[in-house]
Structure formats: structure tokens, C-alpha cells
PDB file of N, CA and C in Angstrom:
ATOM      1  N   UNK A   1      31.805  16.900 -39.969  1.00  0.00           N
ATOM      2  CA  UNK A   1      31.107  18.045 -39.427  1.00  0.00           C
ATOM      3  C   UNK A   1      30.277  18.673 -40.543  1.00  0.00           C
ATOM      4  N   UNK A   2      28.593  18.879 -40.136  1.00  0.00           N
ATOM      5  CA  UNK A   2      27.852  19.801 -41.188  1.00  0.00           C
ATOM      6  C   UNK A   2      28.248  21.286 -40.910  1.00  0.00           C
ATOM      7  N   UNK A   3      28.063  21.625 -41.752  1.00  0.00           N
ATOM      8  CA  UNK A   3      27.729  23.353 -41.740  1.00  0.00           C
ATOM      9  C   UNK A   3      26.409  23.695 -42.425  1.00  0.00           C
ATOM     10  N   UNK A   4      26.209  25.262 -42.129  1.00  0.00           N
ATOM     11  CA  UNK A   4      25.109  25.474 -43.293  1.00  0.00           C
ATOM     12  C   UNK A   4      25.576  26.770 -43.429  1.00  0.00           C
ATOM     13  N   UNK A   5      26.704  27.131 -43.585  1.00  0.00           N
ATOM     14  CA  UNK A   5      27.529  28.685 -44.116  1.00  0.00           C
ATOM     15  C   UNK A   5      27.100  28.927 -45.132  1.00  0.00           C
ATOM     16  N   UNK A   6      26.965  28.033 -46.354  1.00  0.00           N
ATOM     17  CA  UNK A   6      26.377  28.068 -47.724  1.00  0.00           C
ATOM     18  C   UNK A   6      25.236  29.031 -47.817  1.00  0.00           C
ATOM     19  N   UNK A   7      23.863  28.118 -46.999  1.00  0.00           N
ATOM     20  CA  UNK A   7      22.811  28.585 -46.753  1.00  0.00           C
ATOM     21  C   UNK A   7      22.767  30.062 -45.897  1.00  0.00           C
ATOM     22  N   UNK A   8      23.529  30.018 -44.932  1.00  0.00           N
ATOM     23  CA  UNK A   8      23.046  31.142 -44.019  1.00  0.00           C
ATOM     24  C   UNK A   8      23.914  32.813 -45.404  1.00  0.00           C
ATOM     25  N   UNK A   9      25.215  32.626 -45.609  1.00  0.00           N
ATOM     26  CA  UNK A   9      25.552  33.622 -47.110  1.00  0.00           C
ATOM     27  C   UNK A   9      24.604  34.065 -47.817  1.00  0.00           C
ATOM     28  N   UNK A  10      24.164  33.284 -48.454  1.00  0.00           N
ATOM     29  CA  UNK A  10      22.918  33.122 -49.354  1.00  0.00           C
ATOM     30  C   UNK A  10      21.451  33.885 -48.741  1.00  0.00           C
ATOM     31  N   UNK A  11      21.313  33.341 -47.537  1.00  0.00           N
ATOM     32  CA  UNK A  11      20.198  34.176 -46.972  1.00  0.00           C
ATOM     33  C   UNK A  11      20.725  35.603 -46.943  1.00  0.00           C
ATOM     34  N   UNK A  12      21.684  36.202 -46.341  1.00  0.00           N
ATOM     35  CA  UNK A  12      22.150  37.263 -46.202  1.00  0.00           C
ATOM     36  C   UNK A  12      22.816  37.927 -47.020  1.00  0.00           C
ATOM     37  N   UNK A  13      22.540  37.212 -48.613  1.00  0.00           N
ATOM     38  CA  UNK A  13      22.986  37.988 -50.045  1.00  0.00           C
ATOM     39  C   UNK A  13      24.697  38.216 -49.320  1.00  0.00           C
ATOM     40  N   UNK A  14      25.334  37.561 -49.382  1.00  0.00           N
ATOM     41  CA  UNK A  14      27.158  37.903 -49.072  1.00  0.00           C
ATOM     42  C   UNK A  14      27.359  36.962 -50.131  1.00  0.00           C
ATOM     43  N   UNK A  15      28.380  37.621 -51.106  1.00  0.00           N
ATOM     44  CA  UNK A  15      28.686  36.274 -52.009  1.00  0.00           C
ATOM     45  C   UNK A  15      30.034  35.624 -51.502  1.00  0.00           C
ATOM     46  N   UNK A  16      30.592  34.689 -52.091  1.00  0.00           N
ATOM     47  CA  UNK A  16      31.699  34.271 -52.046  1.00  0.00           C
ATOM     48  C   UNK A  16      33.225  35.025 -51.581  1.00  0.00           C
ATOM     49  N   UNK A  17      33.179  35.627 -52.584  1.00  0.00           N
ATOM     50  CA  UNK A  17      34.479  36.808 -52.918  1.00  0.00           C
ATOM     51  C   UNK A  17      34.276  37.569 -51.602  1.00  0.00           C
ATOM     52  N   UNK A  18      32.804  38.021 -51.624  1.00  0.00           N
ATOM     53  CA  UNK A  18      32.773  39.362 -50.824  1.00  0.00           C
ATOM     54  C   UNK A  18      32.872  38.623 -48.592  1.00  0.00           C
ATOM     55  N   UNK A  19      33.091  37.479 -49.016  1.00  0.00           N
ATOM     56  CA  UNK A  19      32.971  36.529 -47.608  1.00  0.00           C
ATOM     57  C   UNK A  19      34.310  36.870 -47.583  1.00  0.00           C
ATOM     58  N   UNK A  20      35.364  35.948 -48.202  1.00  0.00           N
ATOM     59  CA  UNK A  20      36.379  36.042 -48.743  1.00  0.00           C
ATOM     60  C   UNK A  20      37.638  37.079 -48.229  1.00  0.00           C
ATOM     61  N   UNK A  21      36.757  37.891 -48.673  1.00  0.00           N
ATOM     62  CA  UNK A  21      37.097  39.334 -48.562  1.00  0.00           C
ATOM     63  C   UNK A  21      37.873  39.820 -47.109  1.00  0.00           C
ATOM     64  N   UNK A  22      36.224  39.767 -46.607  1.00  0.00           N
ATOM     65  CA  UNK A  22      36.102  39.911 -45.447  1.00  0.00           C
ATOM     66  C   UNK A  22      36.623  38.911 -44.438  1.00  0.00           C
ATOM     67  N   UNK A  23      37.068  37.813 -44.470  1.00  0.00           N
ATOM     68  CA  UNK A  23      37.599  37.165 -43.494  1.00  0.00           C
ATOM     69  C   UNK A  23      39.035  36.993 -43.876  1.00  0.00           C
ATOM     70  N   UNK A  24      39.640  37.424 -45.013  1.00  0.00           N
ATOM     71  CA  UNK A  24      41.154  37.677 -45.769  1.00  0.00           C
ATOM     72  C   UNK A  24      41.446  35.942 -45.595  1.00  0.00           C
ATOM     73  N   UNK A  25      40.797  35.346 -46.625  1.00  0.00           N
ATOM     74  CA  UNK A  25      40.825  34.243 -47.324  1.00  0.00           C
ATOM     75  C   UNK A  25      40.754  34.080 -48.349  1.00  0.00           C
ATOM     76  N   UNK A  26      40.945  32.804 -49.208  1.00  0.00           N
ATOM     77  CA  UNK A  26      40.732  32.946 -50.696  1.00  0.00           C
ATOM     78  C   UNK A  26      39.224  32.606 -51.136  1.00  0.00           C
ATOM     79  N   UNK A  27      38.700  32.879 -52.016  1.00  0.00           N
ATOM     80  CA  UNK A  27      37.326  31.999 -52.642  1.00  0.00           C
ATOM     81  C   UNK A  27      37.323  30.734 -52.454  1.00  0.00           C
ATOM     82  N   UNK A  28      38.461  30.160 -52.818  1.00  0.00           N
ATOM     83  CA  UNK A  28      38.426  28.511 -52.680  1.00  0.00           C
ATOM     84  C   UNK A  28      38.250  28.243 -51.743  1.00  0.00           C
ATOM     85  N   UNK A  29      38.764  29.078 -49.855  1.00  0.00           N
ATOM     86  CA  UNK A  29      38.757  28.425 -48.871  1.00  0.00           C
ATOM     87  C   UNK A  29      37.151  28.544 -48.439  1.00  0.00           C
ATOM     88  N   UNK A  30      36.295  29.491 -49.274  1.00  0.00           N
ATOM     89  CA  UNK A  30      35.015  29.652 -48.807  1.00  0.00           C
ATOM     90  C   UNK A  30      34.501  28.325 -49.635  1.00  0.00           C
ATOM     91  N   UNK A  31      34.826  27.885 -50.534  1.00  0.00           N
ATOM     92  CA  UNK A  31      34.275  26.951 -51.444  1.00  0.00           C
ATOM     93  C   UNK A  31      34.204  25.770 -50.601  1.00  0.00           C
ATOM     94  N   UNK A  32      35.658  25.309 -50.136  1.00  0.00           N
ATOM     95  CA  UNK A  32      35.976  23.951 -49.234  1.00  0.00           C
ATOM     96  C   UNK A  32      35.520  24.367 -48.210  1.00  0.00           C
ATOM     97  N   UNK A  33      35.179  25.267 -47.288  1.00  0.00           N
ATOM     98  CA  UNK A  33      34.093  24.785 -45.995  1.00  0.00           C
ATOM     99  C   UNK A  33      32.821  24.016 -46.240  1.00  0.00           C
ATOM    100  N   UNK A  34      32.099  25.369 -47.506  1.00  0.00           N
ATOM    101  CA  UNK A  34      30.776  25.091 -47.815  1.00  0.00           C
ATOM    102  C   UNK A  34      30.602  23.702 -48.581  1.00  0.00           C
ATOM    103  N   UNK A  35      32.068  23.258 -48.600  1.00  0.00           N
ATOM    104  CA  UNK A  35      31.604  21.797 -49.636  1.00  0.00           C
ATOM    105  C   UNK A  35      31.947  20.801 -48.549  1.00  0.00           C
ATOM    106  N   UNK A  36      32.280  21.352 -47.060  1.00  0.00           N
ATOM    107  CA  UNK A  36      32.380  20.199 -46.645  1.00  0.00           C
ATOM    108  C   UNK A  36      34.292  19.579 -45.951  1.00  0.00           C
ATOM    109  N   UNK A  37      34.860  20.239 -47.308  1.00  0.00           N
ATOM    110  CA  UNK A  37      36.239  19.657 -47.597  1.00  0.00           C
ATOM    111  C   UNK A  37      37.134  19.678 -46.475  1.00  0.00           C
ATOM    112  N   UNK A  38      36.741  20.944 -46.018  1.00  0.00           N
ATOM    113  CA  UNK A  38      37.884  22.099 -44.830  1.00  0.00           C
ATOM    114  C   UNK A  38      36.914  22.534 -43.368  1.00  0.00           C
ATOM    115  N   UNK A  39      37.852  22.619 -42.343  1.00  0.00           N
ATOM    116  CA  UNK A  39      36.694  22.924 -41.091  1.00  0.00           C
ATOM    117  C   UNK A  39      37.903  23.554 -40.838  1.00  0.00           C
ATOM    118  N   UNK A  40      37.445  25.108 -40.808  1.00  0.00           N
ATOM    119  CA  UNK A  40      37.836  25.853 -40.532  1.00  0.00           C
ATOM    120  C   UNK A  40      38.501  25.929 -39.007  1.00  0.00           C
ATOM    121  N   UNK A  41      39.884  26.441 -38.523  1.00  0.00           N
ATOM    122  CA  UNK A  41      40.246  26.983 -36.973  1.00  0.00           C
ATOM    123  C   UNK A  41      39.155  27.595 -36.650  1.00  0.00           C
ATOM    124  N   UNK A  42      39.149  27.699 -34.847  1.00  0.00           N
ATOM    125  CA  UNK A  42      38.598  27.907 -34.588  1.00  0.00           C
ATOM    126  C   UNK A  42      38.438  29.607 -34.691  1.00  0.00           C
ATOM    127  N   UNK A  43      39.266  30.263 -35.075  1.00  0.00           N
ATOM    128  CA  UNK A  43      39.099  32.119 -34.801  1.00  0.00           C
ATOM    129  C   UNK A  43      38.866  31.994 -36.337  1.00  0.00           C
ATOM    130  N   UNK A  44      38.839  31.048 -37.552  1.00  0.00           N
ATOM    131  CA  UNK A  44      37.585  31.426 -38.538  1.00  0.00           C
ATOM    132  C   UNK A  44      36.396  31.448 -38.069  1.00  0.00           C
ATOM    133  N   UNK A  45      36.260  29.891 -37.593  1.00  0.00           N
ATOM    134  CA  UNK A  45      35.012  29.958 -37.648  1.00  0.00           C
ATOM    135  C   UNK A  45      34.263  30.864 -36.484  1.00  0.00           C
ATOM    136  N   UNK A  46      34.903  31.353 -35.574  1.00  0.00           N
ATOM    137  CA  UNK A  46      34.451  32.673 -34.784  1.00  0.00           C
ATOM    138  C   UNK A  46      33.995  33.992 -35.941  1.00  0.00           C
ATOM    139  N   UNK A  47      35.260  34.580 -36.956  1.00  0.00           N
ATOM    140  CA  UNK A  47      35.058  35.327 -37.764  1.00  0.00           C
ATOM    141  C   UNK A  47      33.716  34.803 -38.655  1.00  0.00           C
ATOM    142  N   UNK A  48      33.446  33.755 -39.289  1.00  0.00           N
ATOM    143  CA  UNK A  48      32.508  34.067 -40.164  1.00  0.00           C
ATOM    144  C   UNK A  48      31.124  33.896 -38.970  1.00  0.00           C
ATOM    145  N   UNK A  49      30.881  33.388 -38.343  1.00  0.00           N
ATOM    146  CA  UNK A  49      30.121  33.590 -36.703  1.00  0.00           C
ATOM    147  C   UNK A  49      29.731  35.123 -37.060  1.00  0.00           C
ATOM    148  N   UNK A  50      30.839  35.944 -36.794  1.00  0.00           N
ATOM    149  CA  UNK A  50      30.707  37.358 -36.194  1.00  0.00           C
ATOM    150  C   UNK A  50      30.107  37.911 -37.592  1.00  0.00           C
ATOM    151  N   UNK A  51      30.538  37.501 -38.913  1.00  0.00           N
ATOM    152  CA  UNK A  51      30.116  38.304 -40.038  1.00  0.00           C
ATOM    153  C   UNK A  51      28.920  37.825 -40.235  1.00  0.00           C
ATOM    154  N   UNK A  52      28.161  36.942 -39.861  1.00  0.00           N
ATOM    155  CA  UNK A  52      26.663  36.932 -40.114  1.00  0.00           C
ATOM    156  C   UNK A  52      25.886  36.988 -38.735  1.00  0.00           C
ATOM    157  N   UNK A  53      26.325  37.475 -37.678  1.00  0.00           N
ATOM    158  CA  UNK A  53      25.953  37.896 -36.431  1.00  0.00           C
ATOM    159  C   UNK A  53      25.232  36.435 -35.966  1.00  0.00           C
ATOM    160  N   UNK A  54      25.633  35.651 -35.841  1.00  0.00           N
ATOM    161  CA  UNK A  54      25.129  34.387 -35.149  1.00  0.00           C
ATOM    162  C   UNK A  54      26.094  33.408 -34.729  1.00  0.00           C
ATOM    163  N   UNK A  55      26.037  32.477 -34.112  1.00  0.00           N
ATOM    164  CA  UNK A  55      27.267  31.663 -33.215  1.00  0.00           C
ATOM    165  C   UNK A  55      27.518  30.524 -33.745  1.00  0.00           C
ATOM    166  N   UNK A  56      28.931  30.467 -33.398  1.00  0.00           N
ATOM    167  CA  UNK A  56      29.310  29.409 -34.391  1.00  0.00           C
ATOM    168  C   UNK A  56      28.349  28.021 -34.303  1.00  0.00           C
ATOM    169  N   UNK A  57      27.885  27.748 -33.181  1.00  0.00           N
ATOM    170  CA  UNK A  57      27.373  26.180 -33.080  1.00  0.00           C
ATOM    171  C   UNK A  57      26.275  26.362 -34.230  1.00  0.00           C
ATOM    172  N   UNK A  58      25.411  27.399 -34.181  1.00  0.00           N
ATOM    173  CA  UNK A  58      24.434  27.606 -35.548  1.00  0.00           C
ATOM    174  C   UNK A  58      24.897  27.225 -36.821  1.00  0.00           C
ATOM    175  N   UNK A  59      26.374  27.648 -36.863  1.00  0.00           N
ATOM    176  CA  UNK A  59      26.886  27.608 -38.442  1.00  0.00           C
ATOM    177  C   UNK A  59      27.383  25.976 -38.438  1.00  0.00           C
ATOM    178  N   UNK A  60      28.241  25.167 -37.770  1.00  0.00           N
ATOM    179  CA  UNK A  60      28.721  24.088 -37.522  1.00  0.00           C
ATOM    180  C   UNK A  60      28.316  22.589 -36.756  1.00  0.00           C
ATOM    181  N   UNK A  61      28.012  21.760 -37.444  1.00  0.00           N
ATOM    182  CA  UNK A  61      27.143  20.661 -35.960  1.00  0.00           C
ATOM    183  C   UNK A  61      27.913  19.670 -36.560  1.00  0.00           C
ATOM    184  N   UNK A  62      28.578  19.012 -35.173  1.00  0.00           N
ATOM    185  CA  UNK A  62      28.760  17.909 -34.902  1.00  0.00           C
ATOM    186  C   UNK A  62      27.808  16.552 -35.376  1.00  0.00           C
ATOM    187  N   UNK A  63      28.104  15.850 -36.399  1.00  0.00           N
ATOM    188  CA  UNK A  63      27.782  14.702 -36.496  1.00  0.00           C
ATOM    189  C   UNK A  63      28.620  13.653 -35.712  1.00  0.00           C
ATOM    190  N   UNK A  64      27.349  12.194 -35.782  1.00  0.00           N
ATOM    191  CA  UNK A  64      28.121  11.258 -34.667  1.00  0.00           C
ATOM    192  C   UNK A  64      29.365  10.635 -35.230  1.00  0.00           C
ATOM    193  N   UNK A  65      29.729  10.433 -36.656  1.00  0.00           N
ATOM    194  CA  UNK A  65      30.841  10.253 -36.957  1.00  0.00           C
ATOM    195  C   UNK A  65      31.935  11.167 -36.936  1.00  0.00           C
ATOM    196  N   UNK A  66      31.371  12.365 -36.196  1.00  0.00           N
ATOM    197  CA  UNK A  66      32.847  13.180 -35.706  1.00  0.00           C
ATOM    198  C   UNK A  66      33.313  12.624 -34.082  1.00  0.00           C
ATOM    199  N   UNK A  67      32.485  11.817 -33.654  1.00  0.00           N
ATOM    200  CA  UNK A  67      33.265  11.532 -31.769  1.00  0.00           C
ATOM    201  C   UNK A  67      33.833  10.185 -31.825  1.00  0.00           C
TER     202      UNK A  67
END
């Protein structure tokens, strides 16, 4: 599965920590989405959804080696 959480943070100046923070996770777990490592449950990835006001399918896409 891609994401672009990295990118969309970054657009919206949120750093790491302050993601982190806000979804009461560690830095690292923001590190392993954005690297790919970790795919978040689904009521994260709702939460970080809600903290940059856009829906999860925006933040997350299915590649064909996920079916």
C-alpha cells in the first residue's frame, strides 16, 4: 500500500512529533507509515484523515500487489 502522509504533513507544516502528538503515537510509528513499513488500523488511519482534513483514500492507495 502507497501513502503520501509524508507529503501531505509537509504541505501542512505538521512535523513528526507534533503528528505524533496528536494521534498519541510514537515518532517512530509516524516514521514506519511514511516509510512504508506499517499500515496503520483503520481508526488511525481515520485519525490522521481527520488531522489533515481529507479522507483516508487520499492519504492511502491500494496497489495491485495488495489484491
Amino acid at each position: 500500500m502507497k501513502n503520501n502522509v509524508k507529503e501531505v504533513r509537509k504541505t501542512k507544516k505538521v512535523t513528526q512529533v507534533d503528528l505524533a502528538e496528536y494521534l498519541s503515537v510514537s515518532r517512530q510509528t509516524i516514521i514506519s507509515i511514511e516509510s512504508g513499513r506499517y499500515v496503520p488500523s483503520t481508526v488511525l488511519s481515520l485519525k490522521i484523515a481527520k488531522c489533515f482534513e481529507t479522507t483516508v483514500e487520499s492519504l492511502f492507495v491500494l496497489e495491485a500487489s495488495d489484491f
